[in-house]
Protein backbone atom coordinates (compact mmCIF):
# COMPACT_ATOMS: atom_id res chain seq x y z
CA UNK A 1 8.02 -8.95 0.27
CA UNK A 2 10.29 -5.89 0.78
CA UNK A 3 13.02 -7.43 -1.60
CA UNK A 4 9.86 -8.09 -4.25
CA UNK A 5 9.12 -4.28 -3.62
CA UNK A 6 12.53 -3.30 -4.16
CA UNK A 7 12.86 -5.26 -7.14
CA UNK A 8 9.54 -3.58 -8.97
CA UNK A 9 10.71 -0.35 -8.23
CA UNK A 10 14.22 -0.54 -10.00
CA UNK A 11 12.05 -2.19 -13.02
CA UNK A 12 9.85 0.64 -12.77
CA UNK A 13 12.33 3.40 -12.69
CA UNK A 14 14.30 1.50 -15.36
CA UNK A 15 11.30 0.95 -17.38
CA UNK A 16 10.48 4.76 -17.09
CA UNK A 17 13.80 5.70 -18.56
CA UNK A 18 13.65 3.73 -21.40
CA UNK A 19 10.05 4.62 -22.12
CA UNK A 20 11.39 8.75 -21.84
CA UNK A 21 14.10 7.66 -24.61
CA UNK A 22 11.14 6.44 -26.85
CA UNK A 23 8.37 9.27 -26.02
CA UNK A 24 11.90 11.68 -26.96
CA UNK A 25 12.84 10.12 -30.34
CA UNK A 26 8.68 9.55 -31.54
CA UNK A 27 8.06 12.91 -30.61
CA UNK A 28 10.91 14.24 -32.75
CA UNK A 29 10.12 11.53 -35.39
CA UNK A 30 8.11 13.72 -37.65
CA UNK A 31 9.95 16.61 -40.13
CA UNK A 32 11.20 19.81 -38.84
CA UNK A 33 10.02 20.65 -34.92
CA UNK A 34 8.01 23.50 -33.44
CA UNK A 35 10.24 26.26 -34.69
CA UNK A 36 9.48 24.87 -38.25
CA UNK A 37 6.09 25.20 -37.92
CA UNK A 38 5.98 28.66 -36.06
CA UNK A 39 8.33 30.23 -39.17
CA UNK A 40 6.02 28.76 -41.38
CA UNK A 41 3.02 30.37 -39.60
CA UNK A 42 4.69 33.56 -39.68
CA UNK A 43 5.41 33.82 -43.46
CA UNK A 44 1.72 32.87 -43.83
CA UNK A 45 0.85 35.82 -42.54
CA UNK A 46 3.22 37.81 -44.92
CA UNK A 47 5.87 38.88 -42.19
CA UNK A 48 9.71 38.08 -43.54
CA UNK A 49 12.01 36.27 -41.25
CA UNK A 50 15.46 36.54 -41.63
CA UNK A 51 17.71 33.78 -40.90
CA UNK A 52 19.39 35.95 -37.81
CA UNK A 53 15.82 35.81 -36.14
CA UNK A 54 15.53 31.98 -36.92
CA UNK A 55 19.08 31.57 -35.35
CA UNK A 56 17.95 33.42 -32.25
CA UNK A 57 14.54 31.51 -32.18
CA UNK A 58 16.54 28.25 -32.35
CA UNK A 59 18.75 29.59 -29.59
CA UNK A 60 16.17 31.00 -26.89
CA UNK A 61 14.01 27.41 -27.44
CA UNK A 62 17.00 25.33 -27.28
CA UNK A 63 16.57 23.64 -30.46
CA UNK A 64 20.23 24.46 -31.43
CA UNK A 65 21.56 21.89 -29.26
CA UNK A 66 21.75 18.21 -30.70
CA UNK A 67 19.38 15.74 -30.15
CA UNK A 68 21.17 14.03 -26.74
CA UNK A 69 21.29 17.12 -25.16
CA UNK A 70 17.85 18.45 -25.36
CA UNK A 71 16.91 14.69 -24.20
CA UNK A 72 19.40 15.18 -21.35
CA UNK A 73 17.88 18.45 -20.20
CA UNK A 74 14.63 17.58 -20.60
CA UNK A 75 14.75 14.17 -18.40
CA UNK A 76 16.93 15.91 -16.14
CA UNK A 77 13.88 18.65 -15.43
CA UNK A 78 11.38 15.75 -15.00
CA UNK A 79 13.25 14.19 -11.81
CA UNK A 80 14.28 17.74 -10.88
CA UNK A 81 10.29 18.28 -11.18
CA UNK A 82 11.00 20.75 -13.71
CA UNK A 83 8.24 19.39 -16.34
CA UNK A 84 10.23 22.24 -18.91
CA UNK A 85 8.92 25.16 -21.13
CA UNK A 86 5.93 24.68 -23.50
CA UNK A 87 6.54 26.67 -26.77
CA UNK A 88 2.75 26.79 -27.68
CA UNK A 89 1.51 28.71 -24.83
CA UNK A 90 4.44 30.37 -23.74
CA UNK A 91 4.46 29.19 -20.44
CA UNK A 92 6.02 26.82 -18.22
CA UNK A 93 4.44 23.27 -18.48
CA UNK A 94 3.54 23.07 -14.69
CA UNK A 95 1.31 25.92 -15.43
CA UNK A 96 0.09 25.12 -18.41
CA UNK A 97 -1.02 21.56 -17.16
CA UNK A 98 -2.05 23.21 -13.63
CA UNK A 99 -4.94 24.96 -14.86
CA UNK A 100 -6.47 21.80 -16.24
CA UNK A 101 -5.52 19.37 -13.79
CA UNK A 102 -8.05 19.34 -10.76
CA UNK A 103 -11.14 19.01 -13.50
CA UNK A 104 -9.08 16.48 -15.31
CA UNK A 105 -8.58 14.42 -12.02
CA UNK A 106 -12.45 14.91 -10.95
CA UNK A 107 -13.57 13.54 -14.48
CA UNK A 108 -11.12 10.70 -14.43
CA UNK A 109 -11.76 9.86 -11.16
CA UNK A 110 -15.24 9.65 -10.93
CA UNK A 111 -14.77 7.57 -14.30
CA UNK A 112 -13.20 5.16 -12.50
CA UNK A 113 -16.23 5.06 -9.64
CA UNK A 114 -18.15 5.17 -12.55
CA UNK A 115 -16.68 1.95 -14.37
CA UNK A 116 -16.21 -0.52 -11.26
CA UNK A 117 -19.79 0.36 -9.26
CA UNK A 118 -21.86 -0.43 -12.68
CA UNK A 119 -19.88 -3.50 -13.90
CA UNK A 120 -19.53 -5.07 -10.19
CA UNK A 121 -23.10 -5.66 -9.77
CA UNK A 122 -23.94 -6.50 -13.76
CA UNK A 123 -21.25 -9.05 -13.97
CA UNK A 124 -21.90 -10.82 -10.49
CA UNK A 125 -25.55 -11.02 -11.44
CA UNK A 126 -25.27 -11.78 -15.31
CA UNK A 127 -22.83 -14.60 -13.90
CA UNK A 128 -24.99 -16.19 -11.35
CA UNK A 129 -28.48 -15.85 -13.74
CA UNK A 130 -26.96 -17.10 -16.80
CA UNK A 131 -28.84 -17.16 -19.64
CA UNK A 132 -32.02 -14.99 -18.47
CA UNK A 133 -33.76 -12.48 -19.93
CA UNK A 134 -32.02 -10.10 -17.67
CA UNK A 135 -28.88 -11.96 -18.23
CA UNK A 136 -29.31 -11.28 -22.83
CA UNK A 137 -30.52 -7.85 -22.00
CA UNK A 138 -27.21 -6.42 -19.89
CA UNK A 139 -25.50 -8.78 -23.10
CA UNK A 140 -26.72 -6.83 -25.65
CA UNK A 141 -25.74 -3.56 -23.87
CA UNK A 142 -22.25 -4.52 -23.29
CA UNK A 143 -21.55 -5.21 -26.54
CA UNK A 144 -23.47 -2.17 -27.95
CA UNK A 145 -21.47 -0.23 -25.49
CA UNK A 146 -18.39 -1.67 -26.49
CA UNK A 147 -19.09 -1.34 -30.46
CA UNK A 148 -20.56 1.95 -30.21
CA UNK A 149 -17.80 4.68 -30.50
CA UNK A 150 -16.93 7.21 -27.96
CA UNK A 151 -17.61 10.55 -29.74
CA UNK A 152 -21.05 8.77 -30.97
CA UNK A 153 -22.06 8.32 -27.66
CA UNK A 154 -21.06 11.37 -26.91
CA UNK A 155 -23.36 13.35 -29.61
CA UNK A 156 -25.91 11.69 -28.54
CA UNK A 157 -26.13 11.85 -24.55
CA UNK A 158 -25.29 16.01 -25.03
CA UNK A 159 -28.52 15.83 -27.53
CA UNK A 160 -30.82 14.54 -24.34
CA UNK A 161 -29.02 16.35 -21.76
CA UNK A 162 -29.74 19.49 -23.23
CA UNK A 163 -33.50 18.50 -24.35
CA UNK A 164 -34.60 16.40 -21.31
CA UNK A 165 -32.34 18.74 -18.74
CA UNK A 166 -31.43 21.30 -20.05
CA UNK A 167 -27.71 21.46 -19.59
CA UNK A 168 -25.46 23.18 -21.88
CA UNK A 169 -23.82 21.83 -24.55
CA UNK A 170 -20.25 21.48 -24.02
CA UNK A 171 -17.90 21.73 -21.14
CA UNK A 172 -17.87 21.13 -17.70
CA UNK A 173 -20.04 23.84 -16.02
CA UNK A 174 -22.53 26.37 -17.57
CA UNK A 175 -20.69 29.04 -19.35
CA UNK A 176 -21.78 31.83 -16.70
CA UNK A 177 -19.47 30.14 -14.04
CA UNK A 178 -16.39 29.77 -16.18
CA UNK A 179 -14.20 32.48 -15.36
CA UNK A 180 -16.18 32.88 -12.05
CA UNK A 181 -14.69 32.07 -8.67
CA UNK A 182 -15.71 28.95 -7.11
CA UNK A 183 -19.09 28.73 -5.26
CA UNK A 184 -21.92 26.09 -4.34
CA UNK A 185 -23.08 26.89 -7.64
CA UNK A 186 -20.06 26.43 -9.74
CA UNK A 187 -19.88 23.22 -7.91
CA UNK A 188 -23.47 22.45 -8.60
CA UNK A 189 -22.98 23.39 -12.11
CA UNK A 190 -19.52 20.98 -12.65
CA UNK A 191 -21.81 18.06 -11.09
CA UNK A 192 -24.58 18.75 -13.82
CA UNK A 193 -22.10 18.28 -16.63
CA UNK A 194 -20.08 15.98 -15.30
CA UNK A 195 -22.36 12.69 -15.57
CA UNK A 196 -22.39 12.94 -19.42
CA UNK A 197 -18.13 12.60 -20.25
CA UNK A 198 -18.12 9.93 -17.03
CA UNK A 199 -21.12 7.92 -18.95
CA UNK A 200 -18.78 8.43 -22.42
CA UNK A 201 -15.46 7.38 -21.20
CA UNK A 202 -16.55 4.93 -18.70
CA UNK A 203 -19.25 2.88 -21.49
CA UNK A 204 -16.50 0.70 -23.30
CA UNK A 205 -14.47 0.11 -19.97
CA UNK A 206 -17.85 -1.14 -18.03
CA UNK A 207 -18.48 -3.04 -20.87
CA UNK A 208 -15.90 -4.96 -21.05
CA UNK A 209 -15.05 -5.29 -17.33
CA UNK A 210 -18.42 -6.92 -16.82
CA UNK A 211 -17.93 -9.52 -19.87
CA UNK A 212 -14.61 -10.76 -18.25
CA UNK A 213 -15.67 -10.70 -14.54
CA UNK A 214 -19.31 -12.78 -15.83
CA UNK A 215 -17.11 -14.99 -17.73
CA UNK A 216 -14.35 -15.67 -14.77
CA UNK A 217 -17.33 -16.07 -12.56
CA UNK A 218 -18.83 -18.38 -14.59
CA UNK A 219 -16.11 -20.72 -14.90
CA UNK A 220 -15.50 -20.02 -11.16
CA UNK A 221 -19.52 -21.60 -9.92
CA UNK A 222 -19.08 -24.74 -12.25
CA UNK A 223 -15.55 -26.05 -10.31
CA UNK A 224 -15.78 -29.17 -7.59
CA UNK A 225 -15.18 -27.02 -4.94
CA UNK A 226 -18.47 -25.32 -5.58
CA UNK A 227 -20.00 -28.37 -5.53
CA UNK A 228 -18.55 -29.38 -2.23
CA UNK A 229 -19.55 -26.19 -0.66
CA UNK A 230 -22.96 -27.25 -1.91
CA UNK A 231 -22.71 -30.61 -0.32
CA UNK A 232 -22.00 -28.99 2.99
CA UNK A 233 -25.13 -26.99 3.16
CA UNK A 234 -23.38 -23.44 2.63
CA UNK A 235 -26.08 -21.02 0.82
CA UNK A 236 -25.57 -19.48 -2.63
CA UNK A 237 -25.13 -16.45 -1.49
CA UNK A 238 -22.47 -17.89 1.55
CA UNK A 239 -20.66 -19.72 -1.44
CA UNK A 240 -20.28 -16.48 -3.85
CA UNK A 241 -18.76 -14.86 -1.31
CA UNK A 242 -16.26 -16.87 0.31
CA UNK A 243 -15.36 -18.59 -2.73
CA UNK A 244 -15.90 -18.17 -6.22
CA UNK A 245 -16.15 -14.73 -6.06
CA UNK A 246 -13.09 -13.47 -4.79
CA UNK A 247 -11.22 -15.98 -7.45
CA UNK A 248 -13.12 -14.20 -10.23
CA UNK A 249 -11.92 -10.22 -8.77
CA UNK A 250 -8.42 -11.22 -10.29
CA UNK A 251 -9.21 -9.25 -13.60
CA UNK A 252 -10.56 -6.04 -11.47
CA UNK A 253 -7.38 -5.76 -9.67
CA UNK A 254 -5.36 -6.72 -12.77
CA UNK A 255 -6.94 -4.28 -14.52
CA UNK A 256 -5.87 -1.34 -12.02
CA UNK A 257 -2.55 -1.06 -13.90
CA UNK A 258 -4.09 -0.18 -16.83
CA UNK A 259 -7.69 0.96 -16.63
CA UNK A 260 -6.44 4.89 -15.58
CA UNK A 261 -4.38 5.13 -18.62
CA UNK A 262 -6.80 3.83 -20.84
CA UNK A 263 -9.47 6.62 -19.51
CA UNK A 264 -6.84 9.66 -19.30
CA UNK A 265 -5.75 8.73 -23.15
CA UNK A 266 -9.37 7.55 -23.98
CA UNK A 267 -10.77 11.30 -22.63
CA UNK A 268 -8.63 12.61 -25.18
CA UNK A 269 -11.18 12.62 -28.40
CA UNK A 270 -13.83 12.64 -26.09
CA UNK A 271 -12.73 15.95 -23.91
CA UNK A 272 -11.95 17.88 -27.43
CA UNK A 273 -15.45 16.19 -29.24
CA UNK A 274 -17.55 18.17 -25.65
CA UNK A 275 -15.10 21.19 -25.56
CA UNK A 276 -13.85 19.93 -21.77
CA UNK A 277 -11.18 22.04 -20.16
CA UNK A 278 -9.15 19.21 -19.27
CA UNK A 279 -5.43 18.06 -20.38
CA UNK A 280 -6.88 16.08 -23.47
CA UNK A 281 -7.26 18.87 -26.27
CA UNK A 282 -4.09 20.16 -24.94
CA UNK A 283 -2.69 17.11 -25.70
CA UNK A 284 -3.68 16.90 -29.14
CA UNK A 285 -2.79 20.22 -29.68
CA UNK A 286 1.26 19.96 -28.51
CA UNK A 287 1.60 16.46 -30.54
CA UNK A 288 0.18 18.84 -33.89
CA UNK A 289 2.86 21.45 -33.15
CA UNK A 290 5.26 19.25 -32.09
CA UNK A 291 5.80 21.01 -28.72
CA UNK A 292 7.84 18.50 -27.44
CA UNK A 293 8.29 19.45 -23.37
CA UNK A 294 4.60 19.59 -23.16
CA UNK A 295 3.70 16.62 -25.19
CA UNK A 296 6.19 14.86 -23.52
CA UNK A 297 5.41 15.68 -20.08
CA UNK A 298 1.98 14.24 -20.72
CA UNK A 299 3.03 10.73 -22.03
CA UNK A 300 5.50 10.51 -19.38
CA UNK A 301 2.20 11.03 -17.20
CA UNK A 302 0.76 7.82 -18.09
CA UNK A 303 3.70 5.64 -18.53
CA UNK A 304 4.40 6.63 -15.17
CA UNK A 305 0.80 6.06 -14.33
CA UNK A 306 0.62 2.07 -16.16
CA UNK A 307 3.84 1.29 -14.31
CA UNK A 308 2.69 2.61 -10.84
CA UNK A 309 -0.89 1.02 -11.21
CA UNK A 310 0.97 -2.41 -12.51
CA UNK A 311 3.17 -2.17 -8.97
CA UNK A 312 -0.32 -1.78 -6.88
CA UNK A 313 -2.36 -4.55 -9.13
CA UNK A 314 0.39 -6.94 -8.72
CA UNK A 315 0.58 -6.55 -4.81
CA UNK A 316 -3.29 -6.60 -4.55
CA UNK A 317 -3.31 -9.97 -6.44
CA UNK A 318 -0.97 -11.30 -3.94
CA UNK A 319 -3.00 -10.82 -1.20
CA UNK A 320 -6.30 -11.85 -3.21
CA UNK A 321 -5.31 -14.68 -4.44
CA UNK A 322 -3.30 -17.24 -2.26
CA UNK A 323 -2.46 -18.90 -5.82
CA UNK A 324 0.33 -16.13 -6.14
CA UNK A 325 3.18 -16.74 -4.68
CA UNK A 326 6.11 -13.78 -4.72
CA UNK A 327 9.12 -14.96 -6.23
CA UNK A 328 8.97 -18.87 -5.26
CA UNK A 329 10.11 -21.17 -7.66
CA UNK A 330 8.73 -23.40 -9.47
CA UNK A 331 8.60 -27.02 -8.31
């Protein structure tokens, strides 16, 4: 086991550098960089700019160096934890991200809650009353859920929140406790808002989470050894449990490794459709101006996230499933 740990780690550390190469060059991809664009905003607004100030610009951001050494500096920052300078906000990235980061990491997480403690239940009882009523109606949500677009659902749930409860449009707490300290009410305020984006970003990820656990499940109740464990007297609810059902929790831990990722880059349209402060609009914004340190930072945030999250679902399905053996060959 330790030399199977070892092993994933150099992948993952190997796998992070050559994903920093490829977040460097796409980000650089388009024409011109953020310098480009800033001149270009200036001399919009009618102001000359001579080419000793772009020479200096070019020189204070860096951007006169070549290509390998701006890549250099900037990877050597992230393992230095030196996440770099963001050009758009004038401040360092740390900060920049900092301000967002605890409501990005309450939304996110309680998405997660969200997603496994609504599709857990559906899909185990979807699976074991196949082909009820109950079974077509939780159907026919899941796929609505999964066909229905994010931002759509989005409209529409801040529509009844604000009619049937009368929460603000927009955001994560009512606008009186934005720039306030924090307080029981603030707190009581970010709880109000908060089921709405966790019902958004969560929808297509329940949705689909409950159509593969039903259909694992499924195909888990109709093997012999089900039918054995019938034969022996166990009770349904005895044979779920000790059998079929932990067989069928392979694609919940499978999907650890990539469900977080999926819900930080799937809160992107979704945070800047609801005006949320979290990391998403900012993200959007540094990939239009090309601000490179703080766009990267982010999509080195969840590469680093899939690869960590593929290290833990891989070591969970180990232990869940005596099936998977660590590095034994094949016979």
């Amino acid at each position: 086991m330790i030399h199977y740990l070892a092993g994933r780690v150099v992948t993952m550390l190997v796998t992070l550098l050559a994903i920093s190469v490829l977040v460097f060059v796409i980000i650089q991809l388009p024409p011109g960089d953020y310098l480009s664009t800033y001149i270009a905003e200036i001399q919009a607004q009618g102001e000359a700019v001579t080419s000793d100030k772009i020479d200096f610009l070019r020189e204070q951001y860096g951007l006169d160096k070549p290509l390998w050494q701006q890549y250099l500096v900037w990877v050597t920052g992230l393992v230095q934890g030196d996440l770099g300078y963001s050009f758009e906000f004038n401040q360092p990235v740390a900060d920049v991200v900092g301000e967002r980061m605890p409501l990005t990491i309450l939304l996110n997480f309680a998405t997660v809650l969200f997603v496994y403690l609504v599709s857990f239940p559906i899909g185990i009882y979807s699976a074991t009353h196949q082909y009820s009523w109950t079974d077509h109606g939780l159907s026919f949500l899941g796929f609505l859920g999964l066909a229905t677009p994010n931002f759509l659902i989005a409209l529409i749930l801040l529509y009844f929140a604000n009619v049937w409860f009368g929460t603000s449009i927009g955001g994560l707490m009512a606008p009186e406790y934005v720039d306030a300290p924090w307080s029981w009410g603030k707190i009581v305020s970010v709880l109000a808002h908060l089921w709405v984006p966790v019902v958004v970003i969560g929808t297509a990820g329940t949705a689909g989470m409950i159509r593969r656990l039903r259909a694992n499940l499924l195909d888990e109740l109709y093997k012999p050894y089900v039918v054995t464990a019938r034969a022996k007297g166990l009770t349904e609810a005895q044979i779920l449990r000790k059998y079929p059902l932990r067989m069928a929790l392979n694609p919940f831990v499978a999907d650890i490794g990539t469900l977080l990722p999926q819900i930080v880059s799937g809160s992107v349209i979704v945070s800047a459709v609801m005006s949320l402060p979290t990391t998403g609009p900012m993200l959007l914004t540094s990939l239009r101006s090309q601000d490179m340190y703080l766009a990267g930072s982010f999509l080195m945030f969840l590469a680093a996230l899939t690869v960590a999250g593929m290290l833990v679902s891989d070591i969970l399905l180990a232990v869940l499933d005596p099936r998977i053996r660590l590095g034994a060959s094949s016979r």
